[in-house]
PDB file of N, CA and C in Angstrom:
ATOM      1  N   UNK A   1      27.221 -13.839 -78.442  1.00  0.00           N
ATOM      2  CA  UNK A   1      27.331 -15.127 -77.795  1.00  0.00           C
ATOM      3  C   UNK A   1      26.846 -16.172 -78.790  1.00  0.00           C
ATOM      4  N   UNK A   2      27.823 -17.339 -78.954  1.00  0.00           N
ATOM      5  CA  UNK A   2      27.083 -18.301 -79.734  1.00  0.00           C
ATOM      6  C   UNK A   2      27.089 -19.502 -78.641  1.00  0.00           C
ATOM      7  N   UNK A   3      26.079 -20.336 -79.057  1.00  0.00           N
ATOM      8  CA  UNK A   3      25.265 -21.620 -78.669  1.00  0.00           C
ATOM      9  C   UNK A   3      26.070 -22.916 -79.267  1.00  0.00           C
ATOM     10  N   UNK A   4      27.096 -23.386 -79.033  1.00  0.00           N
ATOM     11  CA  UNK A   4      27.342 -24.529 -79.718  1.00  0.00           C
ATOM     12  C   UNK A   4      27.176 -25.689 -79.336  1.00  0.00           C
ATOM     13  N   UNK A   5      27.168 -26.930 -79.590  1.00  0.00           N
ATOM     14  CA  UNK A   5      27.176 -28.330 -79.143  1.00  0.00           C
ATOM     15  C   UNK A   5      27.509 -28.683 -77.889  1.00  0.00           C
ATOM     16  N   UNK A   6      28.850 -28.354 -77.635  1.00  0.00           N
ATOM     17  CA  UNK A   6      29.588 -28.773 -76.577  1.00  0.00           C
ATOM     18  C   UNK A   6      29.570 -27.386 -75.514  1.00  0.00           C
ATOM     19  N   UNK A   7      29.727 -26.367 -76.183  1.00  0.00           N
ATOM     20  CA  UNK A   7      30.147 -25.200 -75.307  1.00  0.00           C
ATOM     21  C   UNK A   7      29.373 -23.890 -75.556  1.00  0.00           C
ATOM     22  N   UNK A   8      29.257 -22.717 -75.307  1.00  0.00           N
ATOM     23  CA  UNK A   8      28.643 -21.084 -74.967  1.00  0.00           C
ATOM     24  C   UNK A   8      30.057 -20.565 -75.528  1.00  0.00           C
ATOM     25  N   UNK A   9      30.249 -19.826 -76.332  1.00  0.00           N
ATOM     26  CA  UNK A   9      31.546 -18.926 -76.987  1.00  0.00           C
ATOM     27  C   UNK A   9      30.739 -17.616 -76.299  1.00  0.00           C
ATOM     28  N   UNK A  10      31.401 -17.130 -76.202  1.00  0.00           N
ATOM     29  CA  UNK A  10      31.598 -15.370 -75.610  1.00  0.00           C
ATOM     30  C   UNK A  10      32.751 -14.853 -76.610  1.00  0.00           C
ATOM     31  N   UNK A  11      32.389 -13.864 -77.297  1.00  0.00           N
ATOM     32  CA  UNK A  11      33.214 -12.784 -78.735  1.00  0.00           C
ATOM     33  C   UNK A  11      34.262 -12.555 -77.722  1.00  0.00           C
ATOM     34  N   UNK A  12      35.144 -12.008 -78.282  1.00  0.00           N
ATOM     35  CA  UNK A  12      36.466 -11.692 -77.923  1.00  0.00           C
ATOM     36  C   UNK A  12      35.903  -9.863 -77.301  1.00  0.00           C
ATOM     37  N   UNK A  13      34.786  -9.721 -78.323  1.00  0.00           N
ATOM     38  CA  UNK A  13      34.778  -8.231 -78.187  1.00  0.00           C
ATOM     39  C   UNK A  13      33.286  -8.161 -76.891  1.00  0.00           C
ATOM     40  N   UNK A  14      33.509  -9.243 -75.916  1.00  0.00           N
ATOM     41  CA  UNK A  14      32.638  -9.018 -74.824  1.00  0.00           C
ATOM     42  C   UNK A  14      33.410  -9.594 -73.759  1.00  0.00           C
ATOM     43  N   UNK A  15      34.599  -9.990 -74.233  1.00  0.00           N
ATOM     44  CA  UNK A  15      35.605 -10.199 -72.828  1.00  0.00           C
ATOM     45  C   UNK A  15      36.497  -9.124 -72.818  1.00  0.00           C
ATOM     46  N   UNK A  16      36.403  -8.177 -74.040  1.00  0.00           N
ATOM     47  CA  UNK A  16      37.226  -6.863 -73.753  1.00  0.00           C
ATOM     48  C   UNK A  16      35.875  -6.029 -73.199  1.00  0.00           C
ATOM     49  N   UNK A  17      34.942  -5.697 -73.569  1.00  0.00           N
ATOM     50  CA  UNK A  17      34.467  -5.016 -73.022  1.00  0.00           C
ATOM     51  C   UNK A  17      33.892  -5.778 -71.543  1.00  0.00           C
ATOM     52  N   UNK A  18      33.883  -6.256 -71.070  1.00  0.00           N
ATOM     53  CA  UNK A  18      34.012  -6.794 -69.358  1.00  0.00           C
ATOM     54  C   UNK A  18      35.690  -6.681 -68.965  1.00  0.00           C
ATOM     55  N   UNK A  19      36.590  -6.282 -69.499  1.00  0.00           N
ATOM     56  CA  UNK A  19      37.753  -6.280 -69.253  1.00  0.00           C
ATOM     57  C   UNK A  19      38.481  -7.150 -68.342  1.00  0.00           C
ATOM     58  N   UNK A  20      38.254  -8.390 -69.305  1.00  0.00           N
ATOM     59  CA  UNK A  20      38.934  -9.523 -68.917  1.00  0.00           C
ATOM     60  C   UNK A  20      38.450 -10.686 -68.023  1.00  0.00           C
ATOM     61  N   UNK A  21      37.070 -10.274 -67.087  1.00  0.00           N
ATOM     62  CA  UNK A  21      36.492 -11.203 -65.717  1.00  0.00           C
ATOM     63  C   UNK A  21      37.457 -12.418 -65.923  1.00  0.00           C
ATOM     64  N   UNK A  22      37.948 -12.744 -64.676  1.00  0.00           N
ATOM     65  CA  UNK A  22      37.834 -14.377 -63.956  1.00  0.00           C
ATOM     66  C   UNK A  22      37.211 -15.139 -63.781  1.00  0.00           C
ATOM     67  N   UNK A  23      35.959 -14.131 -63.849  1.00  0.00           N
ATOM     68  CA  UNK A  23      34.437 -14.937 -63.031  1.00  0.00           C
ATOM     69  C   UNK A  23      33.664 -13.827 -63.592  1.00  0.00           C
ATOM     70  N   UNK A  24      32.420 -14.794 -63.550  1.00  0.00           N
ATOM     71  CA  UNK A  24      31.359 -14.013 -64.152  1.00  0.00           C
ATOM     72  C   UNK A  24      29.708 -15.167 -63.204  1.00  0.00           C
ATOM     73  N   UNK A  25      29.048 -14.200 -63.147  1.00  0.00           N
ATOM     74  CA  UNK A  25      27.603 -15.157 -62.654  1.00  0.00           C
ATOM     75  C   UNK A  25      26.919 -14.744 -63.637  1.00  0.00           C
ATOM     76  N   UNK A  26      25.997 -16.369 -63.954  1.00  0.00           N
ATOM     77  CA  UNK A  26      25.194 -16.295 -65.136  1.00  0.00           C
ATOM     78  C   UNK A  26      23.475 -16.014 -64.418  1.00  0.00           C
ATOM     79  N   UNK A  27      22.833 -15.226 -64.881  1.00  0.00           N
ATOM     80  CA  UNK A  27      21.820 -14.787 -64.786  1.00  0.00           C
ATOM     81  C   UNK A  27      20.334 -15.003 -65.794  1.00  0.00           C
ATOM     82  N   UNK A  28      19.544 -15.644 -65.410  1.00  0.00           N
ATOM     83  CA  UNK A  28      18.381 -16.185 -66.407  1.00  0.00           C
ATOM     84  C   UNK A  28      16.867 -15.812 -65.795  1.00  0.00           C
ATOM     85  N   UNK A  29      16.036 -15.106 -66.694  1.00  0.00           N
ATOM     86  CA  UNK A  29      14.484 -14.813 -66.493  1.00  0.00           C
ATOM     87  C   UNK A  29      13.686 -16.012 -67.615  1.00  0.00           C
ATOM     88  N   UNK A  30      13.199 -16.987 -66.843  1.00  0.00           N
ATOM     89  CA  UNK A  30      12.779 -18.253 -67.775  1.00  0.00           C
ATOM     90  C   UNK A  30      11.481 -17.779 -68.628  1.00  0.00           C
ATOM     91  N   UNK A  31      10.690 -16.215 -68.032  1.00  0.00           N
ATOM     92  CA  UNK A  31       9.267 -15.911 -68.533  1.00  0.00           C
ATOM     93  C   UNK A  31      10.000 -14.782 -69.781  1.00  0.00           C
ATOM     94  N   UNK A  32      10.851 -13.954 -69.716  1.00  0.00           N
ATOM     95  CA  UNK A  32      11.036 -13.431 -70.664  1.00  0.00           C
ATOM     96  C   UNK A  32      12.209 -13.840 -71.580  1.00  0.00           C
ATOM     97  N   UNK A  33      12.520 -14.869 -71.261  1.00  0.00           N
ATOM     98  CA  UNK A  33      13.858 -15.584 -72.086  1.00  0.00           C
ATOM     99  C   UNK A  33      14.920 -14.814 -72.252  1.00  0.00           C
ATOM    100  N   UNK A  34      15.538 -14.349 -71.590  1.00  0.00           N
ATOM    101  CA  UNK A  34      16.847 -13.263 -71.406  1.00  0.00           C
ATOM    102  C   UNK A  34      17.878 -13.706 -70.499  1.00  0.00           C
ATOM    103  N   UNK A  35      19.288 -14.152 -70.562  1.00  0.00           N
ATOM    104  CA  UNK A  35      20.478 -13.992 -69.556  1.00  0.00           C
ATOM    105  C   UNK A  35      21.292 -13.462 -69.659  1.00  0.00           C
ATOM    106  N   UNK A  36      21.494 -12.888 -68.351  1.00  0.00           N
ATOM    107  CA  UNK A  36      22.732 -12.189 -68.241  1.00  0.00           C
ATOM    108  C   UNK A  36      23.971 -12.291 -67.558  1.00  0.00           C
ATOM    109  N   UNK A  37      25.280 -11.830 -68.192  1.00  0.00           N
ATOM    110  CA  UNK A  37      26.518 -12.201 -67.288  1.00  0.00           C
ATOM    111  C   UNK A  37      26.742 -11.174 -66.610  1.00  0.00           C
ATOM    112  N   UNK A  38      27.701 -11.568 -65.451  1.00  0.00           N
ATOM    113  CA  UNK A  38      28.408 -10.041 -64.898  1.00  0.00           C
ATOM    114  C   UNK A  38      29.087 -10.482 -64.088  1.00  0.00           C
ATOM    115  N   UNK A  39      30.135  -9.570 -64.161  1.00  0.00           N
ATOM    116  CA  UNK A  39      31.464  -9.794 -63.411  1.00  0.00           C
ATOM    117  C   UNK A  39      30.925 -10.005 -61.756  1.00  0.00           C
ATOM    118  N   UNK A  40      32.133 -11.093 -61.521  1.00  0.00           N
ATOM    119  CA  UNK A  40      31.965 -10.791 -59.777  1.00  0.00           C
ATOM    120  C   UNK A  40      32.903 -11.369 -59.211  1.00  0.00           C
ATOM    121  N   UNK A  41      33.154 -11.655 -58.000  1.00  0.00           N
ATOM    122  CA  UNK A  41      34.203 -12.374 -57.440  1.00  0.00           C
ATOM    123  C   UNK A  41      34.433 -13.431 -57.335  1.00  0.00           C
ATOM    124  N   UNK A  42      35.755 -14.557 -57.018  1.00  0.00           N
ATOM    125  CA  UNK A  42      35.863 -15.840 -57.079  1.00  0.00           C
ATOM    126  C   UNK A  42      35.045 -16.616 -55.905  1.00  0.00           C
ATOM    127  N   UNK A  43      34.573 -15.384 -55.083  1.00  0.00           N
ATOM    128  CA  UNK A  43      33.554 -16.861 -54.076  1.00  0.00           C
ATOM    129  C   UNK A  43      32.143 -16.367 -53.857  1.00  0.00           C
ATOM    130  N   UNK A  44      32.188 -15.693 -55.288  1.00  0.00           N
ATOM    131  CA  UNK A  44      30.474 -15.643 -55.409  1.00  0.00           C
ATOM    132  C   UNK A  44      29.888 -16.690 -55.530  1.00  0.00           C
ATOM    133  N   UNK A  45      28.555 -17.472 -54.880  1.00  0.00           N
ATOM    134  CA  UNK A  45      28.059 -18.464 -55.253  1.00  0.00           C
ATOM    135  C   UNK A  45      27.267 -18.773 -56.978  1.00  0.00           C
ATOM    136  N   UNK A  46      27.623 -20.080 -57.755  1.00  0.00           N
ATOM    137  CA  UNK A  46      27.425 -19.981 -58.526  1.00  0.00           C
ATOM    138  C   UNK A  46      28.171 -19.406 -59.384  1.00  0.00           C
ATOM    139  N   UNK A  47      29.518 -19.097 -59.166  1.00  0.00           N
ATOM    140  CA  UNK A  47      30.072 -18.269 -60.074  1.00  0.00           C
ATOM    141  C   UNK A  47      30.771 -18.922 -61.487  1.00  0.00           C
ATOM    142  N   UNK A  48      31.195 -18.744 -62.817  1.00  0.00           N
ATOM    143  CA  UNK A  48      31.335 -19.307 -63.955  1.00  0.00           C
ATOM    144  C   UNK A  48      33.003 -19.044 -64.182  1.00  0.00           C
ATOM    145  N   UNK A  49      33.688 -19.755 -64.345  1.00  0.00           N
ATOM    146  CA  UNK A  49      35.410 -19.394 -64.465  1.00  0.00           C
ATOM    147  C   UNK A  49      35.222 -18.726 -65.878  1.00  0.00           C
ATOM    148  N   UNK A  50      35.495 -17.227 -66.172  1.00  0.00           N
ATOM    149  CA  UNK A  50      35.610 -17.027 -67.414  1.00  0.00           C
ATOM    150  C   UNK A  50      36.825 -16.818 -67.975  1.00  0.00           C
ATOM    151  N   UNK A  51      37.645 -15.720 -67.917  1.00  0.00           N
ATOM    152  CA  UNK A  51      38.608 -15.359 -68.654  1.00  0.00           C
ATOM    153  C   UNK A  51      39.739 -15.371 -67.977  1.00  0.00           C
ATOM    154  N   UNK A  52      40.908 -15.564 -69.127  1.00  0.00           N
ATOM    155  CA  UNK A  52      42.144 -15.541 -68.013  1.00  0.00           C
ATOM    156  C   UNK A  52      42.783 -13.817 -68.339  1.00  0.00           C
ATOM    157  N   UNK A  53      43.956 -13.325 -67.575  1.00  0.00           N
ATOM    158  CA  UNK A  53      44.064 -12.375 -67.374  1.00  0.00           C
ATOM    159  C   UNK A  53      44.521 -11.453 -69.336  1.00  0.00           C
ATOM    160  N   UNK A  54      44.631 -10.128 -69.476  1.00  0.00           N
ATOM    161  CA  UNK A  54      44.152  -9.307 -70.426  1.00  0.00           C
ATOM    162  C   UNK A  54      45.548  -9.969 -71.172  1.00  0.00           C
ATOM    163  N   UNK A  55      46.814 -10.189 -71.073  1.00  0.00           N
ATOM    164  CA  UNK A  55      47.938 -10.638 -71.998  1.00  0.00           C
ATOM    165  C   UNK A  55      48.321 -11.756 -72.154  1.00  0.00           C
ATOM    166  N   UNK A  56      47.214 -12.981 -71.291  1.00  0.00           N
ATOM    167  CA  UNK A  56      47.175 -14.326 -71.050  1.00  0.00           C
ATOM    168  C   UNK A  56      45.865 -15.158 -72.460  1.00  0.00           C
ATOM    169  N   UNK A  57      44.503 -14.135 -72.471  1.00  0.00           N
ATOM    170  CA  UNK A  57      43.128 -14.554 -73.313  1.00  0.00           C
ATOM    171  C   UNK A  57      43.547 -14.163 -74.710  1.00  0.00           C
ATOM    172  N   UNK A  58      43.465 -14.938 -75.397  1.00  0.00           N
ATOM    173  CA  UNK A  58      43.622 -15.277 -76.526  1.00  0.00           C
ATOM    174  C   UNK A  58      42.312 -15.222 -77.377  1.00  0.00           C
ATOM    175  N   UNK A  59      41.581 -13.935 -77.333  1.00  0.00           N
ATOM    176  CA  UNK A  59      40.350 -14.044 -78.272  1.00  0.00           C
ATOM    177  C   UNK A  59      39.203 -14.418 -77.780  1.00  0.00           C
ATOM    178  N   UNK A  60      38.177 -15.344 -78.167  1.00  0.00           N
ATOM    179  CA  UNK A  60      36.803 -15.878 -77.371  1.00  0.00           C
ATOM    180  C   UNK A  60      37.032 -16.496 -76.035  1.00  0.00           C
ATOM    181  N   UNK A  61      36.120 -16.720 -75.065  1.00  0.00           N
ATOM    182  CA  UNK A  61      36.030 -17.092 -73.887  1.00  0.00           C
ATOM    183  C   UNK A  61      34.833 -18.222 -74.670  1.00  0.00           C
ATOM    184  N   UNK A  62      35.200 -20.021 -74.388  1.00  0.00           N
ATOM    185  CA  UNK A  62      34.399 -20.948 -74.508  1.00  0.00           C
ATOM    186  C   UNK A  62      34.272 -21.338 -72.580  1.00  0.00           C
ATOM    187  N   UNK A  63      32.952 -21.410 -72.733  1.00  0.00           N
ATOM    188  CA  UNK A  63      32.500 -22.008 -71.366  1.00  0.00           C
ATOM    189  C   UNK A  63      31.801 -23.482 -71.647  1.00  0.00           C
ATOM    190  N   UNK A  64      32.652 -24.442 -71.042  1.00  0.00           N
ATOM    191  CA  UNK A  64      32.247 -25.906 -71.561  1.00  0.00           C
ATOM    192  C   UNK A  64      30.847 -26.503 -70.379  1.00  0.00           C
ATOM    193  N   UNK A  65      30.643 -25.590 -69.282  1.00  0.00           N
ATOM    194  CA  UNK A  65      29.873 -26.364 -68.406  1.00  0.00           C
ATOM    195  C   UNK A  65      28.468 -26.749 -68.772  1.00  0.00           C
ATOM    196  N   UNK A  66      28.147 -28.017 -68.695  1.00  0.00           N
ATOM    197  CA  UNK A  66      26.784 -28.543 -69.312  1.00  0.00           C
ATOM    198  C   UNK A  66      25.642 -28.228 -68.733  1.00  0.00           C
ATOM    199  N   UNK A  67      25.834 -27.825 -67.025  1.00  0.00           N
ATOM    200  CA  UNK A  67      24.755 -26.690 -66.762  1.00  0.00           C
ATOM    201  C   UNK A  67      24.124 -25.825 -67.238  1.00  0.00           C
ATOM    202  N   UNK A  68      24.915 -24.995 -67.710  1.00  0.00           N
ATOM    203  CA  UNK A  68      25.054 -23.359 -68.619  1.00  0.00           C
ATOM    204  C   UNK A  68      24.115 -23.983 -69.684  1.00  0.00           C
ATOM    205  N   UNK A  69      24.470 -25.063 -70.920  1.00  0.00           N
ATOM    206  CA  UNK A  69      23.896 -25.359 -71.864  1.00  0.00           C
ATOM    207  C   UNK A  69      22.385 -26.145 -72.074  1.00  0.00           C
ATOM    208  N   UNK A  70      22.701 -26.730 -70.534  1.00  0.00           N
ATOM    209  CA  UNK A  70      21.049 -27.815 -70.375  1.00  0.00           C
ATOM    210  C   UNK A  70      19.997 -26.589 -69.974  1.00  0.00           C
ATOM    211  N   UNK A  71      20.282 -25.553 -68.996  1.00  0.00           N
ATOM    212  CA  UNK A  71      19.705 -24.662 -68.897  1.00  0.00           C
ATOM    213  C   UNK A  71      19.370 -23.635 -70.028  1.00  0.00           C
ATOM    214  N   UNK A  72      19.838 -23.312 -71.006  1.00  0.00           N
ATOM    215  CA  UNK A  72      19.588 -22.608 -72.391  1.00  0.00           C
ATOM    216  C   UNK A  72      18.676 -23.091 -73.240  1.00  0.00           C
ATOM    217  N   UNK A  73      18.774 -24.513 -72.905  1.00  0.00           N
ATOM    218  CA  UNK A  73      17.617 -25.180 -74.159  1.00  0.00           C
ATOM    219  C   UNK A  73      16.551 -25.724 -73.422  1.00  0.00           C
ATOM    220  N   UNK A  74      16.835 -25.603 -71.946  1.00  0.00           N
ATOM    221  CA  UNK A  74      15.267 -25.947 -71.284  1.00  0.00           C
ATOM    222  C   UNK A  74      14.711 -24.585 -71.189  1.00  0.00           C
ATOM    223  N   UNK A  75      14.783 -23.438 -71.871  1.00  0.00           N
ATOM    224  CA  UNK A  75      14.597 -22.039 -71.674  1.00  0.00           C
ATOM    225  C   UNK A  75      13.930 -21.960 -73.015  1.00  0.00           C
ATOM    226  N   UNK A  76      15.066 -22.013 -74.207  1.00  0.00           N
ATOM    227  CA  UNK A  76      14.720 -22.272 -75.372  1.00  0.00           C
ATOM    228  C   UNK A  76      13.868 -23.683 -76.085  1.00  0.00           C
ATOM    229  N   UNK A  77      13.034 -24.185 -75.114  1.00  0.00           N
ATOM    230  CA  UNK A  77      12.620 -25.419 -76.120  1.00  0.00           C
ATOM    231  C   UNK A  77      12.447 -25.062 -77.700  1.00  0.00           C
ATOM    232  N   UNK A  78      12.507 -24.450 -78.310  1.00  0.00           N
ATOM    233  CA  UNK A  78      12.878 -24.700 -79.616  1.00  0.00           C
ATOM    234  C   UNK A  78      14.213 -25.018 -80.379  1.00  0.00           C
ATOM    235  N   UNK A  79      15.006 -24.885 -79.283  1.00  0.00           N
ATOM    236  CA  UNK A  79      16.384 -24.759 -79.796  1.00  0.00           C
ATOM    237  C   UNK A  79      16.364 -26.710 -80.053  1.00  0.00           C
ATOM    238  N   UNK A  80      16.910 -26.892 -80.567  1.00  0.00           N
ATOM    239  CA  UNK A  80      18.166 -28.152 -80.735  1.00  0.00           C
ATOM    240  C   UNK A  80      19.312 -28.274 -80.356  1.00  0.00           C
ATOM    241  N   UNK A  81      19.917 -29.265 -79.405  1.00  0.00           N
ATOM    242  CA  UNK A  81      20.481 -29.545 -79.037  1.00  0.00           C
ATOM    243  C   UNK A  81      21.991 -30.033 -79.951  1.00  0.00           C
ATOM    244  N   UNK A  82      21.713 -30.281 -81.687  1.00  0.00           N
ATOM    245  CA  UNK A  82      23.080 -30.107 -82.354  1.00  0.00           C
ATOM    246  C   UNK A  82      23.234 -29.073 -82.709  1.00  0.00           C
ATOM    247  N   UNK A  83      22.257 -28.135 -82.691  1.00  0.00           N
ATOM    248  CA  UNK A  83      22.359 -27.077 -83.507  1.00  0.00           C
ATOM    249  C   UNK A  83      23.159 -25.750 -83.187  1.00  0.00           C
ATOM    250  N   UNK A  84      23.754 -24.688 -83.646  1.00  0.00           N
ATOM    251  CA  UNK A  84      24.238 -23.366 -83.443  1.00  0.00           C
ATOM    252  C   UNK A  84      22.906 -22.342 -83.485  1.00  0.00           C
ATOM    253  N   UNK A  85      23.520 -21.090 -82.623  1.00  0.00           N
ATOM    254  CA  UNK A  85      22.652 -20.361 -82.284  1.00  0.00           C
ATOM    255  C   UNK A  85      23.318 -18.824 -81.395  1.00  0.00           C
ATOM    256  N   UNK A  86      23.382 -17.693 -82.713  1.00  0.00           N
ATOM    257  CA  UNK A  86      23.672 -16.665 -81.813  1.00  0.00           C
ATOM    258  C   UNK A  86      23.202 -15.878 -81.849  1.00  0.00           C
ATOM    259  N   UNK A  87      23.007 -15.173 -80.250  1.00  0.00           N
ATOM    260  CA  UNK A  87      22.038 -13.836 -79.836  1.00  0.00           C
ATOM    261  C   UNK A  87      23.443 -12.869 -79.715  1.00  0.00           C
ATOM    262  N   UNK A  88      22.541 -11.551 -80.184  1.00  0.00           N
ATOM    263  CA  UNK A  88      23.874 -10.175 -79.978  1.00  0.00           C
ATOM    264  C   UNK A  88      23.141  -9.993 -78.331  1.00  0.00           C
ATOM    265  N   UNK A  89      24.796  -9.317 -77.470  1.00  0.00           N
ATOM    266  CA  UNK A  89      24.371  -8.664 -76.665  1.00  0.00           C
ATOM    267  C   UNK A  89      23.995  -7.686 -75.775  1.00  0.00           C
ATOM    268  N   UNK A  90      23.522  -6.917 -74.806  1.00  0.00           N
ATOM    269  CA  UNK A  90      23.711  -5.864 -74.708  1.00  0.00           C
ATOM    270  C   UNK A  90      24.381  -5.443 -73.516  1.00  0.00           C
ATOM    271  N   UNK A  91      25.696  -4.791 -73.886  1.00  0.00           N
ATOM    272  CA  UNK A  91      26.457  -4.300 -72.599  1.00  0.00           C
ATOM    273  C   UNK A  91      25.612  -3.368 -71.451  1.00  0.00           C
ATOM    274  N   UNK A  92      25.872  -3.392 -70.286  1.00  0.00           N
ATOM    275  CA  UNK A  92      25.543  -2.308 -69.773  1.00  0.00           C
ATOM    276  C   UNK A  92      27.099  -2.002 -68.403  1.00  0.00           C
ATOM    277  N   UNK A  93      27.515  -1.208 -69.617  1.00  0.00           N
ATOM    278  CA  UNK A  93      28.845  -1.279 -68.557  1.00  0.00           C
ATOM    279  C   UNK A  93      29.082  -0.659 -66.899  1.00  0.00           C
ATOM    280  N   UNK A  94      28.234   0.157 -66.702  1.00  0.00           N
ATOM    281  CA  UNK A  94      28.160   0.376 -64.890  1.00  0.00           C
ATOM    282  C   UNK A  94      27.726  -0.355 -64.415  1.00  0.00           C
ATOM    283  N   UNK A  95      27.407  -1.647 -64.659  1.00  0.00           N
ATOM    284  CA  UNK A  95      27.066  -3.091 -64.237  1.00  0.00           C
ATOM    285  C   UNK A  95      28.312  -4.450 -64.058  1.00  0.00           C
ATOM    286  N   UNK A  96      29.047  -3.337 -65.278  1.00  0.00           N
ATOM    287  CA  UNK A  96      30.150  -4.937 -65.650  1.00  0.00           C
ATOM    288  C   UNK A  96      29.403  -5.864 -66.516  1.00  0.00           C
ATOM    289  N   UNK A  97      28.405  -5.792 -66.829  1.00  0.00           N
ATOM    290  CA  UNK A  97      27.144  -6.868 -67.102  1.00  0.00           C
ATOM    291  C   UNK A  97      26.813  -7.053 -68.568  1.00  0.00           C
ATOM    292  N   UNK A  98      26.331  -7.861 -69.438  1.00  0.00           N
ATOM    293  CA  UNK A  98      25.918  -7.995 -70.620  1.00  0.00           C
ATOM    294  C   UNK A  98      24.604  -8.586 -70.550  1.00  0.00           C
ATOM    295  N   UNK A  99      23.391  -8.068 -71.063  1.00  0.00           N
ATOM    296  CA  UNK A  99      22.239  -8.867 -71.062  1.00  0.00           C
ATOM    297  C   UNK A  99      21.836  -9.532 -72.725  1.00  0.00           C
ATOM    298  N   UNK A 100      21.122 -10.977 -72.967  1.00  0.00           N
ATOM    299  CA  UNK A 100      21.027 -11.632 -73.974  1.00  0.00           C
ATOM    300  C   UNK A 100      19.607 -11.906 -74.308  1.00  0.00           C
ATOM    301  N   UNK A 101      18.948 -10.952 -75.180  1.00  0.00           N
ATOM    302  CA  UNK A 101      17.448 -11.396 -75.314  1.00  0.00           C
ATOM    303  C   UNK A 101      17.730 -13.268 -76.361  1.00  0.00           C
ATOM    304  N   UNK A 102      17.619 -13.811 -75.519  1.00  0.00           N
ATOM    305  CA  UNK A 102      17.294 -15.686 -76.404  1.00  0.00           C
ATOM    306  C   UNK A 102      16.413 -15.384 -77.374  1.00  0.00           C
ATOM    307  N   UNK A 103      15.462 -14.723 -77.375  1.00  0.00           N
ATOM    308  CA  UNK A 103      14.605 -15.014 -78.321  1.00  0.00           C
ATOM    309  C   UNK A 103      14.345 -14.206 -79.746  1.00  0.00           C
ATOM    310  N   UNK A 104      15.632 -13.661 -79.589  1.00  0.00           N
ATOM    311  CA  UNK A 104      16.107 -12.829 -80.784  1.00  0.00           C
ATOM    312  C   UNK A 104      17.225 -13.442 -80.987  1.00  0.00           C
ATOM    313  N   UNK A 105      17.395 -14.887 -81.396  1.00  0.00           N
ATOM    314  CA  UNK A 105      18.524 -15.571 -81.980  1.00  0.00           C
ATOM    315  C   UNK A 105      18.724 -15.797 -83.369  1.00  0.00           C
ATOM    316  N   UNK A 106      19.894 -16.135 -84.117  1.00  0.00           N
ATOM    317  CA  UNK A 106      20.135 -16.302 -85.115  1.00  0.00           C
ATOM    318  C   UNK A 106      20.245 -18.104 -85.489  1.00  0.00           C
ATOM    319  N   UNK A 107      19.799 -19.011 -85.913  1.00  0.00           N
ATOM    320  CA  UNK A 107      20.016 -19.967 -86.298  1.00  0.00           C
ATOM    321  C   UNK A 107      21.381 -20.081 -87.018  1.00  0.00           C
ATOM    322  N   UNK A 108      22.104 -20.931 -86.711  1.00  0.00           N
ATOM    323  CA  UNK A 108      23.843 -20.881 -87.378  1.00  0.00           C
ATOM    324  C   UNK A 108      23.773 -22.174 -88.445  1.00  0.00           C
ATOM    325  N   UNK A 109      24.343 -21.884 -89.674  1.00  0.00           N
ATOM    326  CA  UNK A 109      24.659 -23.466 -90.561  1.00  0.00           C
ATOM    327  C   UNK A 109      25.855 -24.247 -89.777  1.00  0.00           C
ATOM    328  N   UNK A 110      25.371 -25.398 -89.820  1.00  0.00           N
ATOM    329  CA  UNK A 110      26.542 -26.508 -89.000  1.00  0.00           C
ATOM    330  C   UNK A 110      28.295 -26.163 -90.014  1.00  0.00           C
ATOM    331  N   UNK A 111      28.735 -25.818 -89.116  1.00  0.00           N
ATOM    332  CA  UNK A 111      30.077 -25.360 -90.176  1.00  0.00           C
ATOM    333  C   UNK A 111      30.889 -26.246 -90.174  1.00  0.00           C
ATOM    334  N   UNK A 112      30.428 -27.713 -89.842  1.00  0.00           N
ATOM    335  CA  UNK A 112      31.525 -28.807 -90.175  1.00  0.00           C
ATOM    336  C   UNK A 112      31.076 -29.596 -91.530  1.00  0.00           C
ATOM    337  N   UNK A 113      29.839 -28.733 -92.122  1.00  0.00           N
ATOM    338  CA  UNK A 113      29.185 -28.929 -92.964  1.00  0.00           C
ATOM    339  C   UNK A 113      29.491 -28.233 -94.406  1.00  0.00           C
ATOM    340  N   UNK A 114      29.777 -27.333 -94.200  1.00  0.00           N
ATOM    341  CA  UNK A 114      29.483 -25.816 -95.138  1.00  0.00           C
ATOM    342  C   UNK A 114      30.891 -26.323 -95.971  1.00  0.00           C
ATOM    343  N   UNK A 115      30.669 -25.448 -97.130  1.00  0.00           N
ATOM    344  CA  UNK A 115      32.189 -25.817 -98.006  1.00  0.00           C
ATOM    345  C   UNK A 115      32.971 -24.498 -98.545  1.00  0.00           C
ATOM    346  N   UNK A 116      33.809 -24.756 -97.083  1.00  0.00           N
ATOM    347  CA  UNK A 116      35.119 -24.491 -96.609  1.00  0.00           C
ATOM    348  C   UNK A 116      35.694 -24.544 -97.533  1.00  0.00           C
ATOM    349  N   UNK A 117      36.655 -23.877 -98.548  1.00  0.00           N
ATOM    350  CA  UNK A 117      37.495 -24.037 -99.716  1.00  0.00           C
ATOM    351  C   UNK A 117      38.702 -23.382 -99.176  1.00  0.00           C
TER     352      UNK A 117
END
């Protein structure tokens, strides 16, 4: 999962392994800094529009909602708000579910920065 400016990217290779969700509910422990996704239905409360169907998704799942992101960095107060930031995650597939320790993140170089040749 990366942390960007505007949006939360989800790898291509965690919307195949959730095999495809529509929906997903986002899950957060604010004392041990960890969230998690997991599949669920369209009238779960709280639920996150993720992916469209398996010959429709085209690679990463970006989630633009500013909820998702105001909540990550009031979790992470160290984070920055221009900055990139990705945690690996851990499937647990008889869940449907992926869990994200935050505080094992990677700091990202701004790549509108970097020289791109």
């Amino acid at each position: 999962m990366t942390v960007n400016k505007n949006f939360v990217t989800f790898s291509k290779g965690i919307v195949q392994a959730l095999e495809y969700p529509a929906h997903v509910l986002v899950a957060f422990n604010k004392d041990t800094k960890v969230m998690g996704i997991q599949v669920c239905r369209a009238k779960t409360r709280g639920v996150f529009s993720f992916s469209k169907a398996v010959g429709e998704q085209k690679g990463i799942v970006q989630v633009g909602h500013e909820n998702l992101k105001e909540t990550l960095l009031t979790i992470m107060s160290e984070w920055k708000s221009d900055k990139r930031y990705r945690v690996e995650g851990i499937h647990i597939p008889e869940d449907k579910a992926f869990v994200f320790a935050l505080k094992d993140f990677e700091e990202l170089s701004d790549f509108r920065k970097s020289d791109n040749k």
